[in-house]
C-alpha atoms as a PDB file:
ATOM      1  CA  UNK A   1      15.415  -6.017  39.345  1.00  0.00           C
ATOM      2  CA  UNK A   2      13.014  -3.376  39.868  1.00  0.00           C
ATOM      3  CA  UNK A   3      11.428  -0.899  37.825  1.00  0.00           C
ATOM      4  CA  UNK A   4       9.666   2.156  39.004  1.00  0.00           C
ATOM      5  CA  UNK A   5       5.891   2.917  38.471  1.00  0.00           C
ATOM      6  CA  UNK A   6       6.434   5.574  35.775  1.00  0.00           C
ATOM      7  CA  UNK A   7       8.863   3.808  34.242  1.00  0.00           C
ATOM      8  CA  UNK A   8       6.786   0.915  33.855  1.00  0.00           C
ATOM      9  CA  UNK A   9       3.596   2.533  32.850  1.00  0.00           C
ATOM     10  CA  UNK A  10       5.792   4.871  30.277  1.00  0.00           C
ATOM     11  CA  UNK A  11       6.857   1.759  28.933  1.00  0.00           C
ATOM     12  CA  UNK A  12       3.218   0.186  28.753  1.00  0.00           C
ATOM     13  CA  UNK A  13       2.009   3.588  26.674  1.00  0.00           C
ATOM     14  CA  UNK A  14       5.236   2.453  24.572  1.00  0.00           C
ATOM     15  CA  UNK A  15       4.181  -0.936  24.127  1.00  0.00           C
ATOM     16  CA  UNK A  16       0.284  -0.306  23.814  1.00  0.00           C
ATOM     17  CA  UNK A  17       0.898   2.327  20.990  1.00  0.00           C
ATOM     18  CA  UNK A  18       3.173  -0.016  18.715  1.00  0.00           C
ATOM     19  CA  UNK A  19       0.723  -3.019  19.473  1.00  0.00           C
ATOM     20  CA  UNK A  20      -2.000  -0.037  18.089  1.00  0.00           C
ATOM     21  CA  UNK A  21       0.216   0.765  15.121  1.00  0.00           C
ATOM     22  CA  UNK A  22       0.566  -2.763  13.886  1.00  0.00           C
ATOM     23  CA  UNK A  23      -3.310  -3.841  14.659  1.00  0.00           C
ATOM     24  CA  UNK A  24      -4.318  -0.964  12.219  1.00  0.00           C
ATOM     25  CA  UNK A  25      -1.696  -2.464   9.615  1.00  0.00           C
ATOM     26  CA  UNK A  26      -3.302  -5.450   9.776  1.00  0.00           C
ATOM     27  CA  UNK A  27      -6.723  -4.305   9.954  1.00  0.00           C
ATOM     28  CA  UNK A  28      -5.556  -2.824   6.875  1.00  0.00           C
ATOM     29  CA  UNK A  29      -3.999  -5.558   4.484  1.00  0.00           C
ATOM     30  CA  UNK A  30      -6.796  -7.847   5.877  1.00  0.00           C
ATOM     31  CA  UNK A  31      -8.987  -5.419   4.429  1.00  0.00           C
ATOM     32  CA  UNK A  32      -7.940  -5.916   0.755  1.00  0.00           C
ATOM     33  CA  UNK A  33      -8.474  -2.537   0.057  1.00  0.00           C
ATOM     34  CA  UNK A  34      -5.974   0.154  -0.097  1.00  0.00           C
ATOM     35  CA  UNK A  35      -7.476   3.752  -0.622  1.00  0.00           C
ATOM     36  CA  UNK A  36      -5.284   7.125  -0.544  1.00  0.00           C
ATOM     37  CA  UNK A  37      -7.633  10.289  -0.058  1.00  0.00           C
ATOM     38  CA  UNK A  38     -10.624   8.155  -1.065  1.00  0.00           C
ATOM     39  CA  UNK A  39      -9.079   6.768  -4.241  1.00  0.00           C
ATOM     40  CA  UNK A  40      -8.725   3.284  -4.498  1.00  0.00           C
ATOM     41  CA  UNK A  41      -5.177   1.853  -4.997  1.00  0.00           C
ATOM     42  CA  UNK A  42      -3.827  -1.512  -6.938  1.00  0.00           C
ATOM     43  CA  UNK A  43      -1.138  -3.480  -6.087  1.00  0.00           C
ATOM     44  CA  UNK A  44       1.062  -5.346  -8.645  1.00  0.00           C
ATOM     45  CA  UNK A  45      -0.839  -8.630  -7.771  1.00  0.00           C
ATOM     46  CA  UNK A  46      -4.197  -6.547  -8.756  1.00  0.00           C
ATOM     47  CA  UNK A  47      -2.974  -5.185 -11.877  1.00  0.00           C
ATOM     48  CA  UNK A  48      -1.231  -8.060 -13.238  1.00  0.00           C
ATOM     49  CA  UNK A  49      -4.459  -9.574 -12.711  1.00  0.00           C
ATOM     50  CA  UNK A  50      -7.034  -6.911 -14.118  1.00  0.00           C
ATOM     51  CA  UNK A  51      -4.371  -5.765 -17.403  1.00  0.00           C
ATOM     52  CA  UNK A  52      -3.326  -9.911 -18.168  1.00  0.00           C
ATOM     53  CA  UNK A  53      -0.126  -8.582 -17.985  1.00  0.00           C
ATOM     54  CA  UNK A  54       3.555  -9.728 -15.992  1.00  0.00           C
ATOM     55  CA  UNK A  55       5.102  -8.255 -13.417  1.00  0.00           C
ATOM     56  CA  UNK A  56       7.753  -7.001 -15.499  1.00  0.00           C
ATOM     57  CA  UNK A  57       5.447  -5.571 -18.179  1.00  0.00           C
ATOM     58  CA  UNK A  58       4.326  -3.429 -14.813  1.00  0.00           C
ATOM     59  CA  UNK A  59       8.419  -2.840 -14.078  1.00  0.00           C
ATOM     60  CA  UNK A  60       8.444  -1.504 -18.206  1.00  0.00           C
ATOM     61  CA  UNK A  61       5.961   0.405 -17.752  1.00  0.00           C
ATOM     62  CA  UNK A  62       6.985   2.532 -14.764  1.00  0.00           C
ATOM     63  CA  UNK A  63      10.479   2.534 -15.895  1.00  0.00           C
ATOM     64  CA  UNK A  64       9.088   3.857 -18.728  1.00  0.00           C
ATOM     65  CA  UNK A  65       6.764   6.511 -17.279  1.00  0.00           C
ATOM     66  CA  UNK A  66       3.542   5.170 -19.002  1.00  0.00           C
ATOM     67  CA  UNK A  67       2.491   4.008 -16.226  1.00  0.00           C
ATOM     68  CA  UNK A  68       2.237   6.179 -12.788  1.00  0.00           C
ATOM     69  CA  UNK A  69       3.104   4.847  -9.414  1.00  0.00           C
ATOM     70  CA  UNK A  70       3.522   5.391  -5.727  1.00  0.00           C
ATOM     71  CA  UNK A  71       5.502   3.249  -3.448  1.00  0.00           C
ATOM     72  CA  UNK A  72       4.565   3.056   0.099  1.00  0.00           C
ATOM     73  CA  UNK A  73       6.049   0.451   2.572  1.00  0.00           C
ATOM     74  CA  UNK A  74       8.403  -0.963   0.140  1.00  0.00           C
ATOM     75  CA  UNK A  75       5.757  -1.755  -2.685  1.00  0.00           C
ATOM     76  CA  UNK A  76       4.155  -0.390  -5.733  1.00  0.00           C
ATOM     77  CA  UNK A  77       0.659   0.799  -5.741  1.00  0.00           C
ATOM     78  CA  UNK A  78      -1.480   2.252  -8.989  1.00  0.00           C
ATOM     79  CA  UNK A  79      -4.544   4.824  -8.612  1.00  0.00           C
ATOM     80  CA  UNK A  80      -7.556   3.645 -10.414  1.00  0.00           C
ATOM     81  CA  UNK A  81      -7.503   6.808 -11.961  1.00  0.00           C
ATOM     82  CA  UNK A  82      -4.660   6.551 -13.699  1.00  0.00           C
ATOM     83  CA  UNK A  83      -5.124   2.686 -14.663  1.00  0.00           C
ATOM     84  CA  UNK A  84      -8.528   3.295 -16.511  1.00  0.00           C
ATOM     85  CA  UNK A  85      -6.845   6.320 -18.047  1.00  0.00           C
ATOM     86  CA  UNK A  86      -3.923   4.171 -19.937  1.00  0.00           C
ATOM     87  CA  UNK A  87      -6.560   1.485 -20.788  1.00  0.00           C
ATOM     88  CA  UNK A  88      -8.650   4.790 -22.623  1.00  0.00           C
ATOM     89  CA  UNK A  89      -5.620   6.152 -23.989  1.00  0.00           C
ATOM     90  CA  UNK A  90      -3.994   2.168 -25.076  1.00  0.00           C
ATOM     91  CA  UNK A  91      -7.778   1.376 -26.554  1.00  0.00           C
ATOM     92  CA  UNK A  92      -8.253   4.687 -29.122  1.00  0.00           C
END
């Protein structure tokens, strides 16, 4: 079989760019440290841990609305802004 210079480099710019997409996803969850516009973000496993809490208190919660949340890739992130806000609002 054989495959034409352009079609071969188009397909190396292909395969280069996905190899560059998933390096930066794991730069990133290697990282430990999700931030979106500078604000740092919690996972489930992070909150559980920091509130003493279950992972179905956290499912109550944003069932509930007490609790905001975004969801990117499938999974459930927290600003820190809006966890130390319930912990001031839950504490007075």
């Amino acid at each position: 079989m054989y495959i034409d210079k352009e079609n071969f480099v188009a397909w190396m710019e292909r395969i280069m760019d996905r190899l560059d997409m998933q390096d930066k996803k794991i730069d990133r969850l290697l990282s430990g440290h999700n931030y979106l516009n500078g604000e740092k973000l919690l996972d489930n496993q992070d909150l559980c841990f920091m509130l003493k809490v279950s992972t179905k208190t956290l499912q109550r919660y944003r069932k509930k609305g007490i609790l905001p949340y975004l969801t990117l890739d499938g999974k459930y992130f927290y600003r820190a802004s809006d966890i130390h806000k319930l912990i001031r609002e839950r504490t007075d």
